[in-house]
PDB file of N, CA and C in Angstrom:
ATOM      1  N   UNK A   1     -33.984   9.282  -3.008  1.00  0.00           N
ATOM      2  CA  UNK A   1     -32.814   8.434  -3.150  1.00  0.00           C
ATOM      3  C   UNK A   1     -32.929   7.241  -2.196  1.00  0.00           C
ATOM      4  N   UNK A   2     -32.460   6.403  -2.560  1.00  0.00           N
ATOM      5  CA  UNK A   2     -32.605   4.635  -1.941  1.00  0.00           C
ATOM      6  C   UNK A   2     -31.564   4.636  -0.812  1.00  0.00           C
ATOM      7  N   UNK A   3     -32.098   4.458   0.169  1.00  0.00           N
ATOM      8  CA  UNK A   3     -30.878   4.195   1.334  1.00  0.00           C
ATOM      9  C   UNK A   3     -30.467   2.746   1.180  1.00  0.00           C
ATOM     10  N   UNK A   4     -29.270   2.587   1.052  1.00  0.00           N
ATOM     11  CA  UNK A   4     -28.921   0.988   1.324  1.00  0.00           C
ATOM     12  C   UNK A   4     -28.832   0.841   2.531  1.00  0.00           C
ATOM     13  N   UNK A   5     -28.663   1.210   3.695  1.00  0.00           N
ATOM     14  CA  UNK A   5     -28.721   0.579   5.144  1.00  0.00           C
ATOM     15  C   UNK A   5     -29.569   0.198   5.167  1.00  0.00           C
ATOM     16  N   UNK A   6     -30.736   0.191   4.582  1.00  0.00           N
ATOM     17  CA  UNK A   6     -32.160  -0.633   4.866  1.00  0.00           C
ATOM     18  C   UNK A   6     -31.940  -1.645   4.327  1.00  0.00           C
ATOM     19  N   UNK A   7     -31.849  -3.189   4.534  1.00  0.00           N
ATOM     20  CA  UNK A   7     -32.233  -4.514   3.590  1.00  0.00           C
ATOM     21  C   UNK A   7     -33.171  -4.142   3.096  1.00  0.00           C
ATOM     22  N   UNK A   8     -33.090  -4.653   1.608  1.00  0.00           N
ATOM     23  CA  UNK A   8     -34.634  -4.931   0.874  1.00  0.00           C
ATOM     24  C   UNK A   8     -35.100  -5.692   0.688  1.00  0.00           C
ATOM     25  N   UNK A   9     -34.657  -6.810   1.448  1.00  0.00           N
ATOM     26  CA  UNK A   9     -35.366  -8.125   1.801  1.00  0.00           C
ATOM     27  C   UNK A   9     -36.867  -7.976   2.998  1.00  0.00           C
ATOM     28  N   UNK A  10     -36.339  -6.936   4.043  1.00  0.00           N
ATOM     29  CA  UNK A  10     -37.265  -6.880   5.207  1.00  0.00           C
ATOM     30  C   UNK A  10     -37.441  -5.929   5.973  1.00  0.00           C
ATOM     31  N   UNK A  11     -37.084  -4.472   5.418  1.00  0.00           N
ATOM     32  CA  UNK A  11     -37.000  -3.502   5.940  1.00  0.00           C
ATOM     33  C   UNK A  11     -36.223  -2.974   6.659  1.00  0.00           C
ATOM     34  N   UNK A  12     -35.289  -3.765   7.342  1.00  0.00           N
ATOM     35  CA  UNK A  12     -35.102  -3.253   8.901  1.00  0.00           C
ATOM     36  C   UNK A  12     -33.665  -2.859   8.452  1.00  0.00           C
ATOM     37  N   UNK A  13     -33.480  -1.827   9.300  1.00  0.00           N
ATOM     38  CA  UNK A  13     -32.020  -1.167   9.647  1.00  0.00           C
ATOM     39  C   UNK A  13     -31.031  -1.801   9.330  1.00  0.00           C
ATOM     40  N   UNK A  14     -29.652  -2.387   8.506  1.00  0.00           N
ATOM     41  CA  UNK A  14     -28.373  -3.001   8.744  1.00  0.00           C
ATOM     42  C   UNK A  14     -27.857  -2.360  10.024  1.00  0.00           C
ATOM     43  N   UNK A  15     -27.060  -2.887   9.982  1.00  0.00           N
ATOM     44  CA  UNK A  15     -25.709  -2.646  11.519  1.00  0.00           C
ATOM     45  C   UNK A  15     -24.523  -2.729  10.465  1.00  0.00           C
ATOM     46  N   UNK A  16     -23.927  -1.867  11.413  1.00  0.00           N
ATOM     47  CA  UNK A  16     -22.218  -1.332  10.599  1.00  0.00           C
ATOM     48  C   UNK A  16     -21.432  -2.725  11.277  1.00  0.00           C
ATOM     49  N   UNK A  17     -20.880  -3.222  10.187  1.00  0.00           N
ATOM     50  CA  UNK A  17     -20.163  -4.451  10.304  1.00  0.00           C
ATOM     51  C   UNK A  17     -18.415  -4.431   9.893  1.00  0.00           C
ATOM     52  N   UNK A  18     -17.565  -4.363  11.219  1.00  0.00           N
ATOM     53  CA  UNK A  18     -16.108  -4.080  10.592  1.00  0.00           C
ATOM     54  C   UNK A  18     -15.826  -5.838   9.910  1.00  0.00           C
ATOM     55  N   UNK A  19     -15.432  -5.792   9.179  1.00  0.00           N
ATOM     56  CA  UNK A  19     -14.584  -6.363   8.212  1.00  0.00           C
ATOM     57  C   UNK A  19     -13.352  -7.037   9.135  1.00  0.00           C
ATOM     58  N   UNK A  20     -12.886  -8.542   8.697  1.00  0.00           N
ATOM     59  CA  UNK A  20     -11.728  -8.834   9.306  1.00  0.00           C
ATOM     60  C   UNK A  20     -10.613  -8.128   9.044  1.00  0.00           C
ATOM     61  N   UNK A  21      -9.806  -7.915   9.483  1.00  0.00           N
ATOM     62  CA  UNK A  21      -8.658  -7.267   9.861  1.00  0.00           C
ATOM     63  C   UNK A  21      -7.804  -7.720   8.714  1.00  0.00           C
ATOM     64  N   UNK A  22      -7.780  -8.916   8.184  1.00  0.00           N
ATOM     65  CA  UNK A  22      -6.655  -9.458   7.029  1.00  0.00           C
ATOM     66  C   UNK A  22      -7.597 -10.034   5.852  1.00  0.00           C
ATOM     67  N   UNK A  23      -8.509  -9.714   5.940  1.00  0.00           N
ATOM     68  CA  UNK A  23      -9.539  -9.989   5.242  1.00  0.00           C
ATOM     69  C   UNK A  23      -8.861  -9.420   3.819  1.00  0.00           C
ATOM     70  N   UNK A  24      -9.343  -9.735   2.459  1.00  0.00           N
ATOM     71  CA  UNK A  24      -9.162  -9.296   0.850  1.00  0.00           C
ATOM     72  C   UNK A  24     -10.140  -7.969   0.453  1.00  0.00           C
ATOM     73  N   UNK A  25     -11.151  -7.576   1.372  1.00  0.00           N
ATOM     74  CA  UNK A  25     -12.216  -6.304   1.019  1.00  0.00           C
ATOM     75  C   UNK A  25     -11.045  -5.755   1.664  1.00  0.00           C
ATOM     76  N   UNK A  26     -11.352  -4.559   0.552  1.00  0.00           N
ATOM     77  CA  UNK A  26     -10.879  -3.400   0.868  1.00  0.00           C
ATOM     78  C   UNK A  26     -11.642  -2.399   1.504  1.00  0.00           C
ATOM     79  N   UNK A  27     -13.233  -2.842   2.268  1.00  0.00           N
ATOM     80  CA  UNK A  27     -13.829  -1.947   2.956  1.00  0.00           C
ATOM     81  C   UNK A  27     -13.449  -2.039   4.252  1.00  0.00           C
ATOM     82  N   UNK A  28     -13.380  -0.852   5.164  1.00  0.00           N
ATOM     83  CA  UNK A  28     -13.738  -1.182   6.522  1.00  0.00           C
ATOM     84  C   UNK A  28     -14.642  -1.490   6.833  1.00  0.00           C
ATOM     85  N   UNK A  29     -16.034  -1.530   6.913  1.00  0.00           N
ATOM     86  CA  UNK A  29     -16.986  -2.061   7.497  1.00  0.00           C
ATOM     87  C   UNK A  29     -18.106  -2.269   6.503  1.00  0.00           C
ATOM     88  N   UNK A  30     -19.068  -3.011   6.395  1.00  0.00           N
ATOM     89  CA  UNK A  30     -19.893  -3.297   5.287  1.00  0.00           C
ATOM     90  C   UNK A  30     -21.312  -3.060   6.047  1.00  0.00           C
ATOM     91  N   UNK A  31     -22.332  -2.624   5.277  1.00  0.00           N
ATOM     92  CA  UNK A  31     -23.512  -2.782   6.170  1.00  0.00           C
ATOM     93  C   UNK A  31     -24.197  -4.085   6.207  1.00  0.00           C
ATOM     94  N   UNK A  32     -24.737  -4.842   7.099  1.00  0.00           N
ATOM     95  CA  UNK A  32     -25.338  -6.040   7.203  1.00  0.00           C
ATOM     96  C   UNK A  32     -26.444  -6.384   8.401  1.00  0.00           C
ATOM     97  N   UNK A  33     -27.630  -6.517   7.226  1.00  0.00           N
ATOM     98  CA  UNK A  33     -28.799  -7.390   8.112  1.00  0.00           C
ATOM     99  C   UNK A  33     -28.303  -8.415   9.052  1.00  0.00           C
ATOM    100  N   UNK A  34     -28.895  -8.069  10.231  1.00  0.00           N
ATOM    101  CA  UNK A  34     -28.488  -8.890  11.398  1.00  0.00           C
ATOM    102  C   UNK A  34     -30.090  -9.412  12.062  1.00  0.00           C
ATOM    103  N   UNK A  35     -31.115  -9.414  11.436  1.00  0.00           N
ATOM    104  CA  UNK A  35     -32.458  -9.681  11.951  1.00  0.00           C
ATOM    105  C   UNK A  35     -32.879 -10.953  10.807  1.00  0.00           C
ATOM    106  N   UNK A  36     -32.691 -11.897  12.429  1.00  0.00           N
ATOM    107  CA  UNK A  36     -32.827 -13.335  12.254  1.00  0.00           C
ATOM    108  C   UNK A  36     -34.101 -13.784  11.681  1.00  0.00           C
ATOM    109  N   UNK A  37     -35.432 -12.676  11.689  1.00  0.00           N
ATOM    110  CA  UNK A  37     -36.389 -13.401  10.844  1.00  0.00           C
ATOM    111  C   UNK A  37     -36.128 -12.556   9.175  1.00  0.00           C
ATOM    112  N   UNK A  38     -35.599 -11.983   8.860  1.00  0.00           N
ATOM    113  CA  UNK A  38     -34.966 -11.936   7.739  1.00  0.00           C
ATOM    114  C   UNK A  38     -35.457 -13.001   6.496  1.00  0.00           C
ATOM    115  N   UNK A  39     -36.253 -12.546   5.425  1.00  0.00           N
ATOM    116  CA  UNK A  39     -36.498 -13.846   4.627  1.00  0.00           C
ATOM    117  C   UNK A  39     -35.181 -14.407   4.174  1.00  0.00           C
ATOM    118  N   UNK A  40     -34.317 -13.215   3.835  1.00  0.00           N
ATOM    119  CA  UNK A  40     -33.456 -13.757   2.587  1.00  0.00           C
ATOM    120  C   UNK A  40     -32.497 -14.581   3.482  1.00  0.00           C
ATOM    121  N   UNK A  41     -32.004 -14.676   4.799  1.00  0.00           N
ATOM    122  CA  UNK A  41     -31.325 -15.318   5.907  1.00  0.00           C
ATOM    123  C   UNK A  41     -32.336 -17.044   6.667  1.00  0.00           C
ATOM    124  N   UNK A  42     -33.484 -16.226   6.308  1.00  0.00           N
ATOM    125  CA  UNK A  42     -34.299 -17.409   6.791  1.00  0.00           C
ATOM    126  C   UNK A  42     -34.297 -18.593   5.688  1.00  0.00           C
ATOM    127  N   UNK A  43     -34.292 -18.290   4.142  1.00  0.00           N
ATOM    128  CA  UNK A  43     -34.561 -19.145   3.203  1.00  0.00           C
ATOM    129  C   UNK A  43     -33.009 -19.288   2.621  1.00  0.00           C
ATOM    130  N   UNK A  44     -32.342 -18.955   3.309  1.00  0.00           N
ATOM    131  CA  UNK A  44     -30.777 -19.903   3.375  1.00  0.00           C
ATOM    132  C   UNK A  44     -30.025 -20.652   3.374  1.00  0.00           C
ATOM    133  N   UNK A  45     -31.065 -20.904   4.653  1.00  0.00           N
ATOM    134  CA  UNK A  45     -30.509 -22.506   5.273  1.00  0.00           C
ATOM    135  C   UNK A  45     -30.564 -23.317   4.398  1.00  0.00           C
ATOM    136  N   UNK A  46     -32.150 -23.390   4.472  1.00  0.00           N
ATOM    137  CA  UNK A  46     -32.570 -24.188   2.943  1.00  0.00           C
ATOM    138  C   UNK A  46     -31.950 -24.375   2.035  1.00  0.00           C
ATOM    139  N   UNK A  47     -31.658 -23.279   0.957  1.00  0.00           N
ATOM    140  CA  UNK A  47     -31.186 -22.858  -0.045  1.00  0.00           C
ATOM    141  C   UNK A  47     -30.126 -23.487  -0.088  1.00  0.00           C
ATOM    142  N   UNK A  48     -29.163 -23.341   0.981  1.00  0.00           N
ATOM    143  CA  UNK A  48     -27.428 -23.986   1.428  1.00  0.00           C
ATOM    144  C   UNK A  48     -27.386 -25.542   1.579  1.00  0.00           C
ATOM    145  N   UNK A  49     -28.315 -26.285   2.167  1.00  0.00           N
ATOM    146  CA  UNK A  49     -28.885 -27.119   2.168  1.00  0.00           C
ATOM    147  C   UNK A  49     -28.964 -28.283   1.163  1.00  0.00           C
ATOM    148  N   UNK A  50     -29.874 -27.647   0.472  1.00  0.00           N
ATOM    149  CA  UNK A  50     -30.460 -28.243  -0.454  1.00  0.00           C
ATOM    150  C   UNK A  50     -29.193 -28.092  -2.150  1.00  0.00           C
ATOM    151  N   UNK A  51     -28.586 -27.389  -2.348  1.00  0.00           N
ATOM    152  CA  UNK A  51     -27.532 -27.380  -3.072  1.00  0.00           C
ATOM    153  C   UNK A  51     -25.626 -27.519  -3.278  1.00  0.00           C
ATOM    154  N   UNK A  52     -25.709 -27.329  -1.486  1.00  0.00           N
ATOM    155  CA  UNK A  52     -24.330 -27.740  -1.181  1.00  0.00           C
ATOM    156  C   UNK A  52     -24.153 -28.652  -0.062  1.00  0.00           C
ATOM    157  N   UNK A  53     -25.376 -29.254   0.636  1.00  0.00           N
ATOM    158  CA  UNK A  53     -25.713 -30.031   1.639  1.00  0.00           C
ATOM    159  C   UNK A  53     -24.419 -29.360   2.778  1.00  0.00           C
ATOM    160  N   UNK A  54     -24.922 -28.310   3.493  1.00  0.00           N
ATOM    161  CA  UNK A  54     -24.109 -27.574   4.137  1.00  0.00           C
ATOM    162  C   UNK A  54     -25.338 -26.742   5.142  1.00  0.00           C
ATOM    163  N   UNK A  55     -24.932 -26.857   6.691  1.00  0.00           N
ATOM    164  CA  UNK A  55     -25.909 -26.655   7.710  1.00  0.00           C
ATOM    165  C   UNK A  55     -25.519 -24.736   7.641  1.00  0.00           C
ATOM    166  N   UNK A  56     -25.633 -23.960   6.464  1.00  0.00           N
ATOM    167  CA  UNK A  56     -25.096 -22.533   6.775  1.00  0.00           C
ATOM    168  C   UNK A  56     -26.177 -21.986   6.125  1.00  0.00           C
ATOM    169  N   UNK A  57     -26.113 -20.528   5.847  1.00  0.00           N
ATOM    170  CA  UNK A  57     -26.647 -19.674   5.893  1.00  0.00           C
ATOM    171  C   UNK A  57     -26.181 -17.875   5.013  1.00  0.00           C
ATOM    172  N   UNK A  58     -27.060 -17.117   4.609  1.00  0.00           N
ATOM    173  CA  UNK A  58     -26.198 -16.164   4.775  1.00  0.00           C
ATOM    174  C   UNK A  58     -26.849 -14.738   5.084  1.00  0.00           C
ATOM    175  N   UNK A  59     -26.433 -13.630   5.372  1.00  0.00           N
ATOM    176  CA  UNK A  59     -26.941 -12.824   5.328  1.00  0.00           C
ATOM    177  C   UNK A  59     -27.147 -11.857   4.581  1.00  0.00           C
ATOM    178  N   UNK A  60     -27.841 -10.424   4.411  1.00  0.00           N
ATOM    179  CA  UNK A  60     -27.431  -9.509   3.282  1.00  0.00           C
ATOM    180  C   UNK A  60     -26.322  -8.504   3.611  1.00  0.00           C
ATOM    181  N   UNK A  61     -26.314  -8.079   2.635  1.00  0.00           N
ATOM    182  CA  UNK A  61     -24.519  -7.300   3.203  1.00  0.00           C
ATOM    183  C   UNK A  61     -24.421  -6.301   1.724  1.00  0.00           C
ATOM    184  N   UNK A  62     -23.827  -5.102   2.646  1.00  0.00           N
ATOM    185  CA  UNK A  62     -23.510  -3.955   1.281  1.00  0.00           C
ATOM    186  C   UNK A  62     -22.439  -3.397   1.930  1.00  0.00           C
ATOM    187  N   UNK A  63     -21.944  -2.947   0.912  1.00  0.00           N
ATOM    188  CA  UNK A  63     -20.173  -2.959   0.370  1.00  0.00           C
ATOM    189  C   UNK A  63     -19.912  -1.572   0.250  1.00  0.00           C
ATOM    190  N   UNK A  64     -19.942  -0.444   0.861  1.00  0.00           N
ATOM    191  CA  UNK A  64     -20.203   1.648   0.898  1.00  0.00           C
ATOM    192  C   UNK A  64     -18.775   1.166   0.019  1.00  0.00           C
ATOM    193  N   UNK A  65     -17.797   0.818  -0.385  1.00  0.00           N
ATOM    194  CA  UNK A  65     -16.688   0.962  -0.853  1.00  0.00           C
ATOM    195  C   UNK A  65     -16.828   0.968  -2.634  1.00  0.00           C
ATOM    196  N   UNK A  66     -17.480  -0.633  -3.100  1.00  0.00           N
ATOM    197  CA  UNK A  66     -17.875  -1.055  -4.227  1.00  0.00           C
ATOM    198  C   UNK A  66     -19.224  -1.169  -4.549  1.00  0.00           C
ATOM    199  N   UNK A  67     -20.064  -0.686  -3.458  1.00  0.00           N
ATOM    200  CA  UNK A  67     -21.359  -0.586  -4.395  1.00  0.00           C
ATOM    201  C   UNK A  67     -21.943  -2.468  -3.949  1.00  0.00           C
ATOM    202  N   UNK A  68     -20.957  -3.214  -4.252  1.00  0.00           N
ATOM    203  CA  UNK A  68     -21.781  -4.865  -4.145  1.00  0.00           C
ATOM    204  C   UNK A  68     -22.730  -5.114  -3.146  1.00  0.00           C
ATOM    205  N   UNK A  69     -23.861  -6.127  -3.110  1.00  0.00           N
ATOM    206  CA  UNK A  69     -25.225  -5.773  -2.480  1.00  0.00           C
ATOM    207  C   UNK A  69     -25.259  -7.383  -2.826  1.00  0.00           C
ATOM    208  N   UNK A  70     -25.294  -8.241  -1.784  1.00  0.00           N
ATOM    209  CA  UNK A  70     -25.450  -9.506  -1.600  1.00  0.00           C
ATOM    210  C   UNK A  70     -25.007 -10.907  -0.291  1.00  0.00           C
ATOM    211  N   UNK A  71     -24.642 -11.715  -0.333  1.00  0.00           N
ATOM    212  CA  UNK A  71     -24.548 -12.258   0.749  1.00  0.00           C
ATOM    213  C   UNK A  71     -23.067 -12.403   0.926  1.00  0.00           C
ATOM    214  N   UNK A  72     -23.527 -12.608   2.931  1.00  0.00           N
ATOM    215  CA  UNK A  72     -22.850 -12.919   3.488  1.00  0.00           C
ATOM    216  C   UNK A  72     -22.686 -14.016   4.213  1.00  0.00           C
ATOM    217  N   UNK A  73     -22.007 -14.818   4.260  1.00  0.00           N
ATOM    218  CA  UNK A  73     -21.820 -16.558   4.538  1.00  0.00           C
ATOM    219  C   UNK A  73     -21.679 -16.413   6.270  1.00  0.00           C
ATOM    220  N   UNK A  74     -22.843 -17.090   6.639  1.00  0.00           N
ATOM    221  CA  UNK A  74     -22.800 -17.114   8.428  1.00  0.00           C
ATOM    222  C   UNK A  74     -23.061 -18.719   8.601  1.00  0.00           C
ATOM    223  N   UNK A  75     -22.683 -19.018   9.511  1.00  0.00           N
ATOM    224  CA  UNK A  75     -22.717 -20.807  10.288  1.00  0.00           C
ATOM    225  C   UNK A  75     -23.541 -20.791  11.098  1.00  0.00           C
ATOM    226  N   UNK A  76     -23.962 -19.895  11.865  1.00  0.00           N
ATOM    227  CA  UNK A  76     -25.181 -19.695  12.967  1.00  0.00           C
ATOM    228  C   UNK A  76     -26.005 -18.666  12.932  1.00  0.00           C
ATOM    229  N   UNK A  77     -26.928 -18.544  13.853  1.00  0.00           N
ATOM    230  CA  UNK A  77     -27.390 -17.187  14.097  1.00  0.00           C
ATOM    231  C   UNK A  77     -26.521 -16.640  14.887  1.00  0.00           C
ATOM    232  N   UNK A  78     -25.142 -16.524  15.270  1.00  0.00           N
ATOM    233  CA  UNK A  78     -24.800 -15.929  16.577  1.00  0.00           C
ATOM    234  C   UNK A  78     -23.228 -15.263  15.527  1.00  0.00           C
ATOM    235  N   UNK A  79     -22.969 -15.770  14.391  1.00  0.00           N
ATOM    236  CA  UNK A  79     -22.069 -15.667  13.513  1.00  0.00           C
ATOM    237  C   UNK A  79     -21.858 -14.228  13.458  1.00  0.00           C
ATOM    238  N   UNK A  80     -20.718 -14.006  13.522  1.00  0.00           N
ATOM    239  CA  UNK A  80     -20.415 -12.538  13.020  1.00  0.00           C
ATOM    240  C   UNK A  80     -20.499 -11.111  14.143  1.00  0.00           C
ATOM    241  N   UNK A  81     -21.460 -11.540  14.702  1.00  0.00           N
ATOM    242  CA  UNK A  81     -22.024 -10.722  15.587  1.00  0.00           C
ATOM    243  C   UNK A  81     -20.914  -9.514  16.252  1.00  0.00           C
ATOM    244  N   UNK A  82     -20.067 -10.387  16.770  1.00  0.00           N
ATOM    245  CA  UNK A  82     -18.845  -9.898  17.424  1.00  0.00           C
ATOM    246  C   UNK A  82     -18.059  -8.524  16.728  1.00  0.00           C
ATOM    247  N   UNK A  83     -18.872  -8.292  15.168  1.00  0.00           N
ATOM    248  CA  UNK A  83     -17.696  -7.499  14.503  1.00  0.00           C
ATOM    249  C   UNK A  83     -18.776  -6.415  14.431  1.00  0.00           C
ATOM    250  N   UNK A  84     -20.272  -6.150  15.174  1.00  0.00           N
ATOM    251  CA  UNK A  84     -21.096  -4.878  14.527  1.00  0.00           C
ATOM    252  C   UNK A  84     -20.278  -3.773  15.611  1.00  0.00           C
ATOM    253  N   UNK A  85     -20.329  -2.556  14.793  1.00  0.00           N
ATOM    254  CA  UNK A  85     -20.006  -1.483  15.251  1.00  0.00           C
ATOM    255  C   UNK A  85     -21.142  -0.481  15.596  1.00  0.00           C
ATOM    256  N   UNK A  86     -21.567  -0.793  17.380  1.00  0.00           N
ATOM    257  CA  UNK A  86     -22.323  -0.030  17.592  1.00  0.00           C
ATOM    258  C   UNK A  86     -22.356   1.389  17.937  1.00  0.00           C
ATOM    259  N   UNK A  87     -23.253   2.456  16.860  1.00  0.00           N
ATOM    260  CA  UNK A  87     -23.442   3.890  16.316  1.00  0.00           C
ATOM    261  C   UNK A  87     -23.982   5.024  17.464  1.00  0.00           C
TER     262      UNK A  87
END
């Protein structure tokens, strides 16, 4: 069976990520790649860039509530950080 805490962008571990507090998910915490050489985070910028001329980014992110498996909108590398819940 497929663990989703692993990105399948780059292997590495997600980190348990709480969710804003007034936020519209109905999850508490989502799992999310937090490793900055990350392709799918690294080819972002770009990506954001080049189609919305916007200096952002995003990361990967899964949803234990709904199953959804895709990005998450960060402004920096330092974005978000504040909300992992360390296990």
């Amino acid at each position: 069976m497929e663990d989703l805490t692993i990105c399948p962008h780059c292997g590495s571990r997600m980190k348990k990520w709480r969710t804003p507090e007034f936020s519209t998910w109905s999850a508490e915490y989502f799992w999310v790649c937090f490793n900055d050489d990350c392709p799918y985070y690294v080819r972002g910028w770009s990506q954001m860039e080049s189609t919305i001329h916007a200096r952002v980014s995003y990361r990967f992110r899964y949803d234990p509530d709904t199953g959804y498996r895709g990005p998450l909108p960060v402004w920096s590398a330092d974005a978000l950080r504040s909300g992992i819940i360390e296990e």
